[in-house]
PDB file of N, CA and C in Angstrom:
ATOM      1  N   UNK A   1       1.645 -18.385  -9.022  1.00  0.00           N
ATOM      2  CA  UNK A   1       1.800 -17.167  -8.219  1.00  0.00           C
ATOM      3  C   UNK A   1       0.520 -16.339  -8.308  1.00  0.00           C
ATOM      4  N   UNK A   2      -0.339 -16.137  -6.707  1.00  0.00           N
ATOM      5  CA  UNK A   2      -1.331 -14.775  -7.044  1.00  0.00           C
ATOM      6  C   UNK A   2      -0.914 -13.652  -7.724  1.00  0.00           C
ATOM      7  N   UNK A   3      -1.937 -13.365  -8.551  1.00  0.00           N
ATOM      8  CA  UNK A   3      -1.881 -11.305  -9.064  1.00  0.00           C
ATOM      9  C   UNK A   3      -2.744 -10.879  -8.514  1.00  0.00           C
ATOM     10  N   UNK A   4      -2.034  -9.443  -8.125  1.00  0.00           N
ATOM     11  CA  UNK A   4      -3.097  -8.352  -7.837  1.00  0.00           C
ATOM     12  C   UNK A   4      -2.889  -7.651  -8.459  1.00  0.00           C
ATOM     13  N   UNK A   5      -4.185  -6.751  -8.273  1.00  0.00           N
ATOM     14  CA  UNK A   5      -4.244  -5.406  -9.420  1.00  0.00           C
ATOM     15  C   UNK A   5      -3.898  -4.045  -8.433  1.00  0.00           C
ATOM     16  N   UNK A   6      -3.132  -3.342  -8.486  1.00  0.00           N
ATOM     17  CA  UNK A   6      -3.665  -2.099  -8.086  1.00  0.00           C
ATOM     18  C   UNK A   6      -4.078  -0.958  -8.971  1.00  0.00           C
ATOM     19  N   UNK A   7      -4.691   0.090  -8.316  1.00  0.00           N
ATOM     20  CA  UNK A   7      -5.012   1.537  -8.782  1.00  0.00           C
ATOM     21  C   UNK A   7      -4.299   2.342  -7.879  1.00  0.00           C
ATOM     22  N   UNK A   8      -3.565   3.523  -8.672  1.00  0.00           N
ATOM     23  CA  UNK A   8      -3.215   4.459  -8.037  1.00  0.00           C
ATOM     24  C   UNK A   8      -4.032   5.889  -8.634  1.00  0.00           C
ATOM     25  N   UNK A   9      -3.957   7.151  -7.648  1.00  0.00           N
ATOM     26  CA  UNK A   9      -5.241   7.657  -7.603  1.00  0.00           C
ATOM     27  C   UNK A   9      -4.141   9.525  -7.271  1.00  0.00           C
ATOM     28  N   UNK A  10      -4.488   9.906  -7.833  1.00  0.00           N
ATOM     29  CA  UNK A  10      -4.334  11.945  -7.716  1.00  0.00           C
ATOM     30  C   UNK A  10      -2.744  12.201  -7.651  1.00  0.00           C
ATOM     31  N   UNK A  11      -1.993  12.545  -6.577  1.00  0.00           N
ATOM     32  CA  UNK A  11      -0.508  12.771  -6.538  1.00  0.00           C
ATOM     33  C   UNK A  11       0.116  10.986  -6.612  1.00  0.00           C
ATOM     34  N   UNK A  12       0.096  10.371  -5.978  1.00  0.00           N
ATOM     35  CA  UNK A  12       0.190   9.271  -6.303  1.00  0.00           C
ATOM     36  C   UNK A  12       0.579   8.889  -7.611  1.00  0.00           C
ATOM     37  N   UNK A  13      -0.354   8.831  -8.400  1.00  0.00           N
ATOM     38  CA  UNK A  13      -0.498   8.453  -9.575  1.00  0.00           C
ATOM     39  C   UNK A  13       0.281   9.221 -10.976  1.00  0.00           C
ATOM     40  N   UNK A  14       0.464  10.889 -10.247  1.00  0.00           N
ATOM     41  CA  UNK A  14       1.157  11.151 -11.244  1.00  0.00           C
ATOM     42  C   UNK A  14       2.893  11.214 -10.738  1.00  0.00           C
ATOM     43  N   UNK A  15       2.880  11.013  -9.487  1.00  0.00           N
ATOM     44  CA  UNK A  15       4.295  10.144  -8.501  1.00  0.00           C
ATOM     45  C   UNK A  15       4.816   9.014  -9.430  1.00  0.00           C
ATOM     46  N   UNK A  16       4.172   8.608 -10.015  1.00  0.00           N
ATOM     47  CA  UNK A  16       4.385   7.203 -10.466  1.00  0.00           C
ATOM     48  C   UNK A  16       4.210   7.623 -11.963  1.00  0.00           C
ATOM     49  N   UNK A  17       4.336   8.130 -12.612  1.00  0.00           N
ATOM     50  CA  UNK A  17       4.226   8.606 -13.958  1.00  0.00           C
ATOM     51  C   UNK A  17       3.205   8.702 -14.626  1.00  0.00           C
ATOM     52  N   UNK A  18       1.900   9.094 -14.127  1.00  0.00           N
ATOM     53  CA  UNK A  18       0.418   8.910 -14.799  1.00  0.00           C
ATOM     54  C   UNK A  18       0.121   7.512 -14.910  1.00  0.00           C
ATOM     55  N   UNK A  19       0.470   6.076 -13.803  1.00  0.00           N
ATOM     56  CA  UNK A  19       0.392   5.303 -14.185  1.00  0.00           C
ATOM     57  C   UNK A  19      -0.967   5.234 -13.135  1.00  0.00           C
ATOM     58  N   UNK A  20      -1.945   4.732 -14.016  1.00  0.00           N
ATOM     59  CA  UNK A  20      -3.512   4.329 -13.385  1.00  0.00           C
ATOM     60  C   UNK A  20      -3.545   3.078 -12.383  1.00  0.00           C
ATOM     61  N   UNK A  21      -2.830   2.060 -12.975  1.00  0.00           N
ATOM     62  CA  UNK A  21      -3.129   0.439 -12.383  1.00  0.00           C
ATOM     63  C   UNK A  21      -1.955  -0.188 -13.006  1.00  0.00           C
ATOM     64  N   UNK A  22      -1.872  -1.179 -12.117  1.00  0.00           N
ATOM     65  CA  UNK A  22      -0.438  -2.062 -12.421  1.00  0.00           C
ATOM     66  C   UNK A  22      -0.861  -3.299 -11.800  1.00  0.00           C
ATOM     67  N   UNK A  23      -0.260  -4.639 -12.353  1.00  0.00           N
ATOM     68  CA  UNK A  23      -0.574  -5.841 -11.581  1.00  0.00           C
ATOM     69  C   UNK A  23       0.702  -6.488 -10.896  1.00  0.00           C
ATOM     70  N   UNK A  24       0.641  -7.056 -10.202  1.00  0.00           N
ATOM     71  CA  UNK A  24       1.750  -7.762  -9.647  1.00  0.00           C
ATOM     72  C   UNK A  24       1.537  -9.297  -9.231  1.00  0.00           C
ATOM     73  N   UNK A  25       2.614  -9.648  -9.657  1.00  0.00           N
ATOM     74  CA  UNK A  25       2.743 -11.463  -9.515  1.00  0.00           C
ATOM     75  C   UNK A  25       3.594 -11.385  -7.846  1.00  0.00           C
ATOM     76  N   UNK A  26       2.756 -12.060  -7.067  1.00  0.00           N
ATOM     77  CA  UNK A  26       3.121 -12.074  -5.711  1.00  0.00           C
ATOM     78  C   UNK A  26       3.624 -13.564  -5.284  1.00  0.00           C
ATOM     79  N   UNK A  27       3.686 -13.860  -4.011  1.00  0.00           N
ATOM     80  CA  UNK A  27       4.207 -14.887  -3.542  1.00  0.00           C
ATOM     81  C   UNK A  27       3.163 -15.437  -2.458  1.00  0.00           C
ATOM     82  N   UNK A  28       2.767 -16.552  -2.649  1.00  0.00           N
ATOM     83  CA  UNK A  28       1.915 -16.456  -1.544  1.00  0.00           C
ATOM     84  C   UNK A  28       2.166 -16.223  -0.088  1.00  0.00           C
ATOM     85  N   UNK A  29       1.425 -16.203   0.886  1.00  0.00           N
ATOM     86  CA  UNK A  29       1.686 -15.132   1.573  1.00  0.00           C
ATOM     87  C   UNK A  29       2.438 -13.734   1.809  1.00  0.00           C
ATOM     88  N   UNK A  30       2.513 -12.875   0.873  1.00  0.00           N
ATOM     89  CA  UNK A  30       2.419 -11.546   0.920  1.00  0.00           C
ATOM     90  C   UNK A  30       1.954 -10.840   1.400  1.00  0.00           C
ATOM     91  N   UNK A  31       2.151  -9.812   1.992  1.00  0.00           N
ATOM     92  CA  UNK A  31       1.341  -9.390   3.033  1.00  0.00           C
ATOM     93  C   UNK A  31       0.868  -7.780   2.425  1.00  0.00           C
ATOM     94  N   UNK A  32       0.079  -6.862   2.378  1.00  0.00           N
ATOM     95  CA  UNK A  32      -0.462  -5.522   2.465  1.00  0.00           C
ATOM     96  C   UNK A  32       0.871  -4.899   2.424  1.00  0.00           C
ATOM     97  N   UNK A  33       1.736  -4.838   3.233  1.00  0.00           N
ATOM     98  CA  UNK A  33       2.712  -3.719   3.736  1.00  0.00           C
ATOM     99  C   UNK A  33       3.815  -3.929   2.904  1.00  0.00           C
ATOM    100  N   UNK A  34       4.193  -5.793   2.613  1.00  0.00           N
ATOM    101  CA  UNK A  34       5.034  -6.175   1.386  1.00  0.00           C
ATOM    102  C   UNK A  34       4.712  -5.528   0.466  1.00  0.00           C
ATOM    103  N   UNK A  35       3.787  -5.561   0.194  1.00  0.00           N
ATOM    104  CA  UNK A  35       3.530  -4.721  -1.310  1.00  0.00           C
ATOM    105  C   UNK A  35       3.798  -2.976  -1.547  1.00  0.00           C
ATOM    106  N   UNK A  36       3.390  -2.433  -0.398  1.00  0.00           N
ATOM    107  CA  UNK A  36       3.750  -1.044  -0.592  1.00  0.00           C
ATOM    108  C   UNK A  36       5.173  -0.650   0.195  1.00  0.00           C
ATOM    109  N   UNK A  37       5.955  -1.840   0.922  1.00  0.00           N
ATOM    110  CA  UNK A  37       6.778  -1.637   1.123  1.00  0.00           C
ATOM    111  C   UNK A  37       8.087  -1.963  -0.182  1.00  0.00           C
ATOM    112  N   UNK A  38       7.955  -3.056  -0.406  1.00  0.00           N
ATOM    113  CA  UNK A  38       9.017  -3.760  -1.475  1.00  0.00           C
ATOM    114  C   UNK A  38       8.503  -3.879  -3.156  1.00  0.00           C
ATOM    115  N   UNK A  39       7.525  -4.208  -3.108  1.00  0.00           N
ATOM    116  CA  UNK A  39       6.752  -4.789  -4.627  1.00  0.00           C
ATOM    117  C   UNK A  39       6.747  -3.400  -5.371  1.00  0.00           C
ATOM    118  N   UNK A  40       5.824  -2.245  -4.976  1.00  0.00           N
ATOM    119  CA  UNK A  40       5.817  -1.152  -5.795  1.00  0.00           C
ATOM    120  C   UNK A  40       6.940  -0.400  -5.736  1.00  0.00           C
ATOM    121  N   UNK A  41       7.613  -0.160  -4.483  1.00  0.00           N
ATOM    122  CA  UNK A  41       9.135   0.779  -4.936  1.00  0.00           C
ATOM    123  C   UNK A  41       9.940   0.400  -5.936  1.00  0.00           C
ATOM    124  N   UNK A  42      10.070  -1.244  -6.060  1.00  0.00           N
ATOM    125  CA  UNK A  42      11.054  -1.844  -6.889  1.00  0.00           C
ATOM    126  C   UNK A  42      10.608  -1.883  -8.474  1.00  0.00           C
ATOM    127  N   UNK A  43       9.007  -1.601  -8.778  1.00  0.00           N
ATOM    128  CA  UNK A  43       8.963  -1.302  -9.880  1.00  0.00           C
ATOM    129  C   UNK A  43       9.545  -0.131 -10.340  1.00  0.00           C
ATOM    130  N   UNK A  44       9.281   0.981  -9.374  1.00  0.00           N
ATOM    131  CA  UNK A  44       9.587   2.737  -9.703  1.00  0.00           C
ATOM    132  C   UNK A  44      10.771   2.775  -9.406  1.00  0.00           C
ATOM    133  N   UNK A  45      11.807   2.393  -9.068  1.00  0.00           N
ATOM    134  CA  UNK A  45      13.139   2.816  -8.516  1.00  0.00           C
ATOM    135  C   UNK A  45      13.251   4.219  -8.872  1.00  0.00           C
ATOM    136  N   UNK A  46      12.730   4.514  -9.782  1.00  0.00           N
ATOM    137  CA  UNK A  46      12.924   6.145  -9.998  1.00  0.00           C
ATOM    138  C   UNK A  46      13.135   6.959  -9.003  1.00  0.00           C
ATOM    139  N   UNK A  47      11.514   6.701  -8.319  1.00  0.00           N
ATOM    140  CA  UNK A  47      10.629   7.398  -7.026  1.00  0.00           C
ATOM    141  C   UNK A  47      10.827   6.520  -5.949  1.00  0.00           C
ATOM    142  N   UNK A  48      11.168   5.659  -5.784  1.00  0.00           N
ATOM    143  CA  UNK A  48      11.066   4.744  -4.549  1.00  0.00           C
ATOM    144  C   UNK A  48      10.855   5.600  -3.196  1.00  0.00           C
ATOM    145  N   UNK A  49      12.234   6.853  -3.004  1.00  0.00           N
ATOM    146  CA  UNK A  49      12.447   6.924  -1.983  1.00  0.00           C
ATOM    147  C   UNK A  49      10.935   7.845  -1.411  1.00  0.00           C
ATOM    148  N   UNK A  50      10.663   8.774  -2.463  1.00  0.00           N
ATOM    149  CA  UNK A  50       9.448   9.626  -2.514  1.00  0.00           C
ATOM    150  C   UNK A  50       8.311   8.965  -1.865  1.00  0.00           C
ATOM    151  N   UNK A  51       7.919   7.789  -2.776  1.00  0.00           N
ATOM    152  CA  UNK A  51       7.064   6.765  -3.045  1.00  0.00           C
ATOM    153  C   UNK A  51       6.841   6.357  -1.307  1.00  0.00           C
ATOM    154  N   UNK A  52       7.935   5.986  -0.709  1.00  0.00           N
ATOM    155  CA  UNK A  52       7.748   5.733   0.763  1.00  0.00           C
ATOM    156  C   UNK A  52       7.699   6.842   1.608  1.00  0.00           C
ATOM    157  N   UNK A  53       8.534   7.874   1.317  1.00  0.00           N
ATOM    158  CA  UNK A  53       7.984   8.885   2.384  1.00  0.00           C
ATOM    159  C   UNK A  53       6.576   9.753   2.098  1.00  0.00           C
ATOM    160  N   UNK A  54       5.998   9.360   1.084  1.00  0.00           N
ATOM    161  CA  UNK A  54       4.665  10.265   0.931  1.00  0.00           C
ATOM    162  C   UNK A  54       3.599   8.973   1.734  1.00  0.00           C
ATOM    163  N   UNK A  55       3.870   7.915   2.016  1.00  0.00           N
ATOM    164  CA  UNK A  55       3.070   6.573   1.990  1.00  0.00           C
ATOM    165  C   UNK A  55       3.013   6.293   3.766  1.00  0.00           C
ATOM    166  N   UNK A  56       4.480   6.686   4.235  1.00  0.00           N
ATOM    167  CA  UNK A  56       4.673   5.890   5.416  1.00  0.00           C
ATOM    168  C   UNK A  56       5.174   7.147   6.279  1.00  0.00           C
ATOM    169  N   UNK A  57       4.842   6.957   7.404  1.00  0.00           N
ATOM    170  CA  UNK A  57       5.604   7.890   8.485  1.00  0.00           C
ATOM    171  C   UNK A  57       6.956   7.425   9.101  1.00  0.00           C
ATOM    172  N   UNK A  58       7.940   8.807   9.030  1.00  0.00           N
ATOM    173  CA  UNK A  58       9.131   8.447   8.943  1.00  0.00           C
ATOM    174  C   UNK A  58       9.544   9.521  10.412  1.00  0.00           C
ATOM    175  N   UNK A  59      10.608   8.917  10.719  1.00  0.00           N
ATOM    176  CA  UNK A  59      11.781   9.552  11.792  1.00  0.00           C
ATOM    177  C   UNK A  59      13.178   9.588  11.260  1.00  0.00           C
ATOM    178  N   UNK A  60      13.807  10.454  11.591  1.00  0.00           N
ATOM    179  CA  UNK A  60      14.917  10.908  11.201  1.00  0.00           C
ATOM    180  C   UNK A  60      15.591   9.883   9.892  1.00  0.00           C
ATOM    181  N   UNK A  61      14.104  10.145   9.037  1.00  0.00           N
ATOM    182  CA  UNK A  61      14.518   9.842   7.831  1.00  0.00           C
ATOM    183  C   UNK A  61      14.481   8.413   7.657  1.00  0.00           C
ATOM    184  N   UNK A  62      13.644   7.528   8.626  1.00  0.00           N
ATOM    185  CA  UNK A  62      13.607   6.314   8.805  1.00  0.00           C
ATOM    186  C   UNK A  62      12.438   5.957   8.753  1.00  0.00           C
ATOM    187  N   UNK A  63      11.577   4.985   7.816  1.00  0.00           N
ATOM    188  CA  UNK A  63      10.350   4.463   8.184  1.00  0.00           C
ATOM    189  C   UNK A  63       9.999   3.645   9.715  1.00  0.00           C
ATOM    190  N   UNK A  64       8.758   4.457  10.823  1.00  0.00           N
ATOM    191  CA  UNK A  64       8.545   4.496  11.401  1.00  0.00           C
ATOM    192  C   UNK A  64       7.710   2.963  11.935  1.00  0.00           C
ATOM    193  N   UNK A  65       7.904   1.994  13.066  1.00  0.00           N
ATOM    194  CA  UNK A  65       8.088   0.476  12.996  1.00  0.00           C
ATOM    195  C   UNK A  65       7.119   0.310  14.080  1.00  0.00           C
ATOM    196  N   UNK A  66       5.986  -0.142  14.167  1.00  0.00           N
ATOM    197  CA  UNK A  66       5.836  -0.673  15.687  1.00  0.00           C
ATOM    198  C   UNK A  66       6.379  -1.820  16.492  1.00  0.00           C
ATOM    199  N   UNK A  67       6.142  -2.222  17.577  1.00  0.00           N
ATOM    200  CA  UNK A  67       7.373  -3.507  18.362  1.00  0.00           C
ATOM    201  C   UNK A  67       7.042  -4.897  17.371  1.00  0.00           C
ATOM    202  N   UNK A  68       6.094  -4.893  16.379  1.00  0.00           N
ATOM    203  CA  UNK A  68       6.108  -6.152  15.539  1.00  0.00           C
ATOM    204  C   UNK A  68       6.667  -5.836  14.204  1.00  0.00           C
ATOM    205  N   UNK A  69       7.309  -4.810  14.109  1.00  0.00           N
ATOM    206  CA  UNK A  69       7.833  -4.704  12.314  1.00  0.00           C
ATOM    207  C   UNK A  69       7.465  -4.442  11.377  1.00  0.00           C
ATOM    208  N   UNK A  70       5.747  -3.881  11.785  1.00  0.00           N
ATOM    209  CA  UNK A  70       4.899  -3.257  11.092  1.00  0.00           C
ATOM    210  C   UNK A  70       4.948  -2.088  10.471  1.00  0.00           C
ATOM    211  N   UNK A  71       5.190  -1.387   9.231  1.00  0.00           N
ATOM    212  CA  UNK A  71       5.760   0.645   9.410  1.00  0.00           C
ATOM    213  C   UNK A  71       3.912   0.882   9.719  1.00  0.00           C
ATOM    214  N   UNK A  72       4.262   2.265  10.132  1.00  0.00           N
ATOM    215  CA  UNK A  72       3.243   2.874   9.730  1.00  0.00           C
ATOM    216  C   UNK A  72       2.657   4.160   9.121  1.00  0.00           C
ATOM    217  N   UNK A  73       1.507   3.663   8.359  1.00  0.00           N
ATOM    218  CA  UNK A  73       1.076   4.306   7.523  1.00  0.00           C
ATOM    219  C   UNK A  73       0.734   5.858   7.862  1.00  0.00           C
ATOM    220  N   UNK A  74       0.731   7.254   6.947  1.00  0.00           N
ATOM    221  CA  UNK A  74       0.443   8.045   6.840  1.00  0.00           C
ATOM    222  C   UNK A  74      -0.994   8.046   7.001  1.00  0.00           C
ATOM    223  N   UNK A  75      -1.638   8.450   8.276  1.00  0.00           N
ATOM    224  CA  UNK A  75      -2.881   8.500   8.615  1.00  0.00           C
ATOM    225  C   UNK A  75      -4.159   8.748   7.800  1.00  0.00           C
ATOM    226  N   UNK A  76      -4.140   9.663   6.718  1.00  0.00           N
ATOM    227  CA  UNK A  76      -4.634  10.273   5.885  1.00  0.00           C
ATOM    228  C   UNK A  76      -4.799   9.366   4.205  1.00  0.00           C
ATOM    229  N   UNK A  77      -4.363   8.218   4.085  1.00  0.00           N
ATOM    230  CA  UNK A  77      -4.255   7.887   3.478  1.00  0.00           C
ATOM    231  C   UNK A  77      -5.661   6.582   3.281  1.00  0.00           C
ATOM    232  N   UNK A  78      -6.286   6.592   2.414  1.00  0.00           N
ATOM    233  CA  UNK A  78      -7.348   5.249   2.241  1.00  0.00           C
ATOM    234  C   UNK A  78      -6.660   4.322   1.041  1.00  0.00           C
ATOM    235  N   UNK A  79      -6.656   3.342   2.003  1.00  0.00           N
ATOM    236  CA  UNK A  79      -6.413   1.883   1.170  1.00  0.00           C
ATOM    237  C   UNK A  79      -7.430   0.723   1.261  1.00  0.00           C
ATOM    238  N   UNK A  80      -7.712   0.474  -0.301  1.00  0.00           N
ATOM    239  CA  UNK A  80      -9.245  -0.642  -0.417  1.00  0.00           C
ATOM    240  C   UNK A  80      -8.579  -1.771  -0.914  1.00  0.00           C
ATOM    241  N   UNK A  81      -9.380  -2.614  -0.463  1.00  0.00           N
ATOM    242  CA  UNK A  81      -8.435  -4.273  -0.610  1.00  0.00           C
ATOM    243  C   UNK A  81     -10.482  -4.484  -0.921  1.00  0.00           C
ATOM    244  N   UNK A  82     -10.652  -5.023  -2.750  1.00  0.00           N
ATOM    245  CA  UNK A  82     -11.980  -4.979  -3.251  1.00  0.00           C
ATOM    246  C   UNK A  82     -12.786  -4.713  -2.708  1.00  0.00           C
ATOM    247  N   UNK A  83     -12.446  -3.102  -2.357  1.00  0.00           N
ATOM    248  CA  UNK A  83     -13.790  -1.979  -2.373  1.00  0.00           C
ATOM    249  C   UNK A  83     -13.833  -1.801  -0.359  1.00  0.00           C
ATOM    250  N   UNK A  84     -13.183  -2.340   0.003  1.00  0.00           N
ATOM    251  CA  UNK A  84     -13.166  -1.994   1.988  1.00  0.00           C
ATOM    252  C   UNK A  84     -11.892  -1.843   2.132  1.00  0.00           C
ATOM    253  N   UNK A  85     -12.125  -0.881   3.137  1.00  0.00           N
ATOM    254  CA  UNK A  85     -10.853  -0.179   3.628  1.00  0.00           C
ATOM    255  C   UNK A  85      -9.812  -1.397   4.631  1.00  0.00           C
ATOM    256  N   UNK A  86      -8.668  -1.047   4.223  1.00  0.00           N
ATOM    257  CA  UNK A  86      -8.072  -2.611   4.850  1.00  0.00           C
ATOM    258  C   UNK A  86      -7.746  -2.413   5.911  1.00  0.00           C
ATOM    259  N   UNK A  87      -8.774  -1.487   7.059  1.00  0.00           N
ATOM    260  CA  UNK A  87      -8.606  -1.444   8.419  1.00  0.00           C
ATOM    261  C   UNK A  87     -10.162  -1.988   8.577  1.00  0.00           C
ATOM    262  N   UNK A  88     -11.062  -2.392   7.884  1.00  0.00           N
ATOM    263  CA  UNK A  88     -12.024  -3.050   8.572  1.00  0.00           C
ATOM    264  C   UNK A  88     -11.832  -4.990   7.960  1.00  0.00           C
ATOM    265  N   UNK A  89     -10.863  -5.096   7.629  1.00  0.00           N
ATOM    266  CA  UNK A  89     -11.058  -6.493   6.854  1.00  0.00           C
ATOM    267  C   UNK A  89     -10.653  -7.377   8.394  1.00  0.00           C
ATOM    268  N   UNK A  90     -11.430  -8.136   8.572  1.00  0.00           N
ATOM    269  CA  UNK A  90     -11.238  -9.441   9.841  1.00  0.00           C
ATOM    270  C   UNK A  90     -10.544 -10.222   8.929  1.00  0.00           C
ATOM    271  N   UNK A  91      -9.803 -11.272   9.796  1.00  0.00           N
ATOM    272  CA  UNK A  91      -9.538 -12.623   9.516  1.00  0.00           C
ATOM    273  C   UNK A  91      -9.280 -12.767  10.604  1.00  0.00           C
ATOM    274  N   UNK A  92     -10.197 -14.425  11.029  1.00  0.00           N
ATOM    275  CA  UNK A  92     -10.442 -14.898  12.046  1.00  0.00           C
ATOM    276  C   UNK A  92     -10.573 -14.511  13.410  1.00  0.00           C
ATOM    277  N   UNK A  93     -11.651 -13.462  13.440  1.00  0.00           N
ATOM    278  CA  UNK A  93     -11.647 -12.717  14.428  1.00  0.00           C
ATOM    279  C   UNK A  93     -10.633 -11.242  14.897  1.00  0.00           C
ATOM    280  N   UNK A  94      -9.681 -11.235  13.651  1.00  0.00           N
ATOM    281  CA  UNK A  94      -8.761 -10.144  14.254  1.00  0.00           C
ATOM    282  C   UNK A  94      -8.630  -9.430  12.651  1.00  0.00           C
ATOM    283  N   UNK A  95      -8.192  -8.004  13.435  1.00  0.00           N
ATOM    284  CA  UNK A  95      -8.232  -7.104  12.135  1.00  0.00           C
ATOM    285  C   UNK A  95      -6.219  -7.033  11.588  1.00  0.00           C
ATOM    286  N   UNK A  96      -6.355  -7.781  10.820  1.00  0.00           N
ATOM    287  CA  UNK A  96      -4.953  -7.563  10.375  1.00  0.00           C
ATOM    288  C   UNK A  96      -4.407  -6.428   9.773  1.00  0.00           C
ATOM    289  N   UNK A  97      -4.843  -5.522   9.360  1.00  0.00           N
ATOM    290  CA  UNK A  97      -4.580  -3.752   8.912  1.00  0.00           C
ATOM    291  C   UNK A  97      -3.109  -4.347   8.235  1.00  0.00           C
ATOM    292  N   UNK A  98      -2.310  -3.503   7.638  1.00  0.00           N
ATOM    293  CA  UNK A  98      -1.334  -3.753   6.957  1.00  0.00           C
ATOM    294  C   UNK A  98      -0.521  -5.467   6.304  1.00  0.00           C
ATOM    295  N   UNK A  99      -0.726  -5.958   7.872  1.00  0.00           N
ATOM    296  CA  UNK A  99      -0.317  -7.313   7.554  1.00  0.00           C
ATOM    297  C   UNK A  99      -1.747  -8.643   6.750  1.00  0.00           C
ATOM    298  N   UNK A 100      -2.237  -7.831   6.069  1.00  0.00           N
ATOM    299  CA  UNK A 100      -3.459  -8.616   5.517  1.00  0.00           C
ATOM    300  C   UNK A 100      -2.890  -9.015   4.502  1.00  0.00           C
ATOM    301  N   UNK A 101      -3.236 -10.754   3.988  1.00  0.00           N
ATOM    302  CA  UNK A 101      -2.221 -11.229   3.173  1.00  0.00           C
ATOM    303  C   UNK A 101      -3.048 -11.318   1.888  1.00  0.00           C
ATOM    304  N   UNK A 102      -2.760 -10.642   1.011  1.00  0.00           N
ATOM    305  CA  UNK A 102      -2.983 -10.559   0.133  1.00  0.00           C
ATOM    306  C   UNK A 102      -3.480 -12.567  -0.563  1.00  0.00           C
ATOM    307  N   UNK A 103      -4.608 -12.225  -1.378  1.00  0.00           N
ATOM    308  CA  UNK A 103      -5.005 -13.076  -2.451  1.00  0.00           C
ATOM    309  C   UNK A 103      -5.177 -13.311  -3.928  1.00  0.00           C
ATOM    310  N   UNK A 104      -5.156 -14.151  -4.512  1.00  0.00           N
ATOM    311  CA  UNK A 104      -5.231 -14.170  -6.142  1.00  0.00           C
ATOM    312  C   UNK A 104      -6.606 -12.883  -6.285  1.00  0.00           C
ATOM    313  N   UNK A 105      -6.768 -12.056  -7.478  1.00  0.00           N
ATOM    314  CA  UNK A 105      -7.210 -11.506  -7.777  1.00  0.00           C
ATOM    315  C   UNK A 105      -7.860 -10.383  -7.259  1.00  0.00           C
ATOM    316  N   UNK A 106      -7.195  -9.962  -5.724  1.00  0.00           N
ATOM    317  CA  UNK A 106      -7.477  -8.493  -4.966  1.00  0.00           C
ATOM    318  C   UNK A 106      -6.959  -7.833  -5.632  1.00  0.00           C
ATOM    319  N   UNK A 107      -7.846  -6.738  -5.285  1.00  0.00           N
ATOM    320  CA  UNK A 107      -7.555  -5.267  -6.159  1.00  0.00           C
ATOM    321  C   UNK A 107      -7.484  -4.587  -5.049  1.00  0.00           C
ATOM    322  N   UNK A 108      -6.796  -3.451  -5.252  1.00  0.00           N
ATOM    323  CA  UNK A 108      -5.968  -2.726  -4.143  1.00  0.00           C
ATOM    324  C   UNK A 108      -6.188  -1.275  -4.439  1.00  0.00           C
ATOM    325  N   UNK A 109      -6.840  -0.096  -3.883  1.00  0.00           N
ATOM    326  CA  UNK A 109      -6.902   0.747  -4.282  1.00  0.00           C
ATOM    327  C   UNK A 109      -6.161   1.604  -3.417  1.00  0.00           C
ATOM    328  N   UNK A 110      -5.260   2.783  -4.052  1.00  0.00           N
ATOM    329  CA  UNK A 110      -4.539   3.990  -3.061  1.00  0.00           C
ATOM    330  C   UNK A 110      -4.685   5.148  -3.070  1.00  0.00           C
ATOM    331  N   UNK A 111      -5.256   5.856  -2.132  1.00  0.00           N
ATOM    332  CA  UNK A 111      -6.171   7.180  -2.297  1.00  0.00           C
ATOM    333  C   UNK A 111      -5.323   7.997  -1.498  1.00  0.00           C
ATOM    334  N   UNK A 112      -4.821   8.943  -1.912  1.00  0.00           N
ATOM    335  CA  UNK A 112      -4.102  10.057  -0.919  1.00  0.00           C
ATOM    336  C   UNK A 112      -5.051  11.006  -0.599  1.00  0.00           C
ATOM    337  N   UNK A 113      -4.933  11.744   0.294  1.00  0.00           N
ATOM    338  CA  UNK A 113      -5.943  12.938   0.999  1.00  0.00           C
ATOM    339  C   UNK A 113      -6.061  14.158  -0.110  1.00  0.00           C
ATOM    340  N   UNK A 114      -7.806  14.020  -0.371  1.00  0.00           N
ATOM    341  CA  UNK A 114      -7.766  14.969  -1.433  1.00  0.00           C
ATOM    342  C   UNK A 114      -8.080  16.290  -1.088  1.00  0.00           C
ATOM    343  N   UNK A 115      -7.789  17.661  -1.318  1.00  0.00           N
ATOM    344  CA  UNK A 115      -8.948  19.075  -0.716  1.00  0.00           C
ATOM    345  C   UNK A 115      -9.383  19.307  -1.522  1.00  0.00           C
ATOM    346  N   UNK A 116      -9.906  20.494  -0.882  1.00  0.00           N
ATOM    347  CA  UNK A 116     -11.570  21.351  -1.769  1.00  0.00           C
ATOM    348  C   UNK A 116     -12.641  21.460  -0.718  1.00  0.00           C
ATOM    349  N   UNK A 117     -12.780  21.887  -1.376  1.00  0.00           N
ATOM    350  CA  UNK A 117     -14.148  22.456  -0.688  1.00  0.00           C
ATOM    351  C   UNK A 117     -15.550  22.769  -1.391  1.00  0.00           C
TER     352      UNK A 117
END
């Protein structure tokens, strides 16, 4: 089974109990959205429900789907799949954004929108 690593990063991170990084034993083909859809809630059950509505855009309390089954993400949010944002990663000519299938030893980073000035 691939592992990945993630990092979690500012509210996030203390969402999740001050937890920095966590690895996960995946399945191959897993996809980006598997993981922040199913893999990390089911570690936290605590937070799950939090965990998805701070992550994903929701309707009447429903994670929000495009016509392929895709949710989608909270705009504001940066996600790195080793060190690039996983809206510029190609495979085979096409940008898979959420549905990017994860590999043995990606690291996954989750950045929520920080302020200041």
């Amino acid at each position: 089974m691939p592992r990945v690593r993630v990092r979690y990063f500012a509210l996030l991170r203390e969402l999740l109990g001050n937890t920095r990084e966590e690895e996960y034993k995946i399945r191959d083909g897993t996809m980006l959205m598997d993981l922040l859809l199913k893999h990390i809630p089911e570690r936290h059950r605590n937070v799950s429900a939090r965990w998805k509505g701070r992550i994903f855009q929701t309707e009447n309390g429903k994670i929000k789907l495009d016509e392929n089954g895709t949710p989608y993400l909270k705009g504001y949010y940066l996600i790195l799949i080793n060190g690039r944002s996983y809206l510029s990663i190609s495979e085979d000519g096409r940008h898979p954004g959420l549905t990017y299938k994860l590999e043995e030893g990606d690291q996954i980073a989750i950045l929520p929108p920080v302020g200041g000035g």
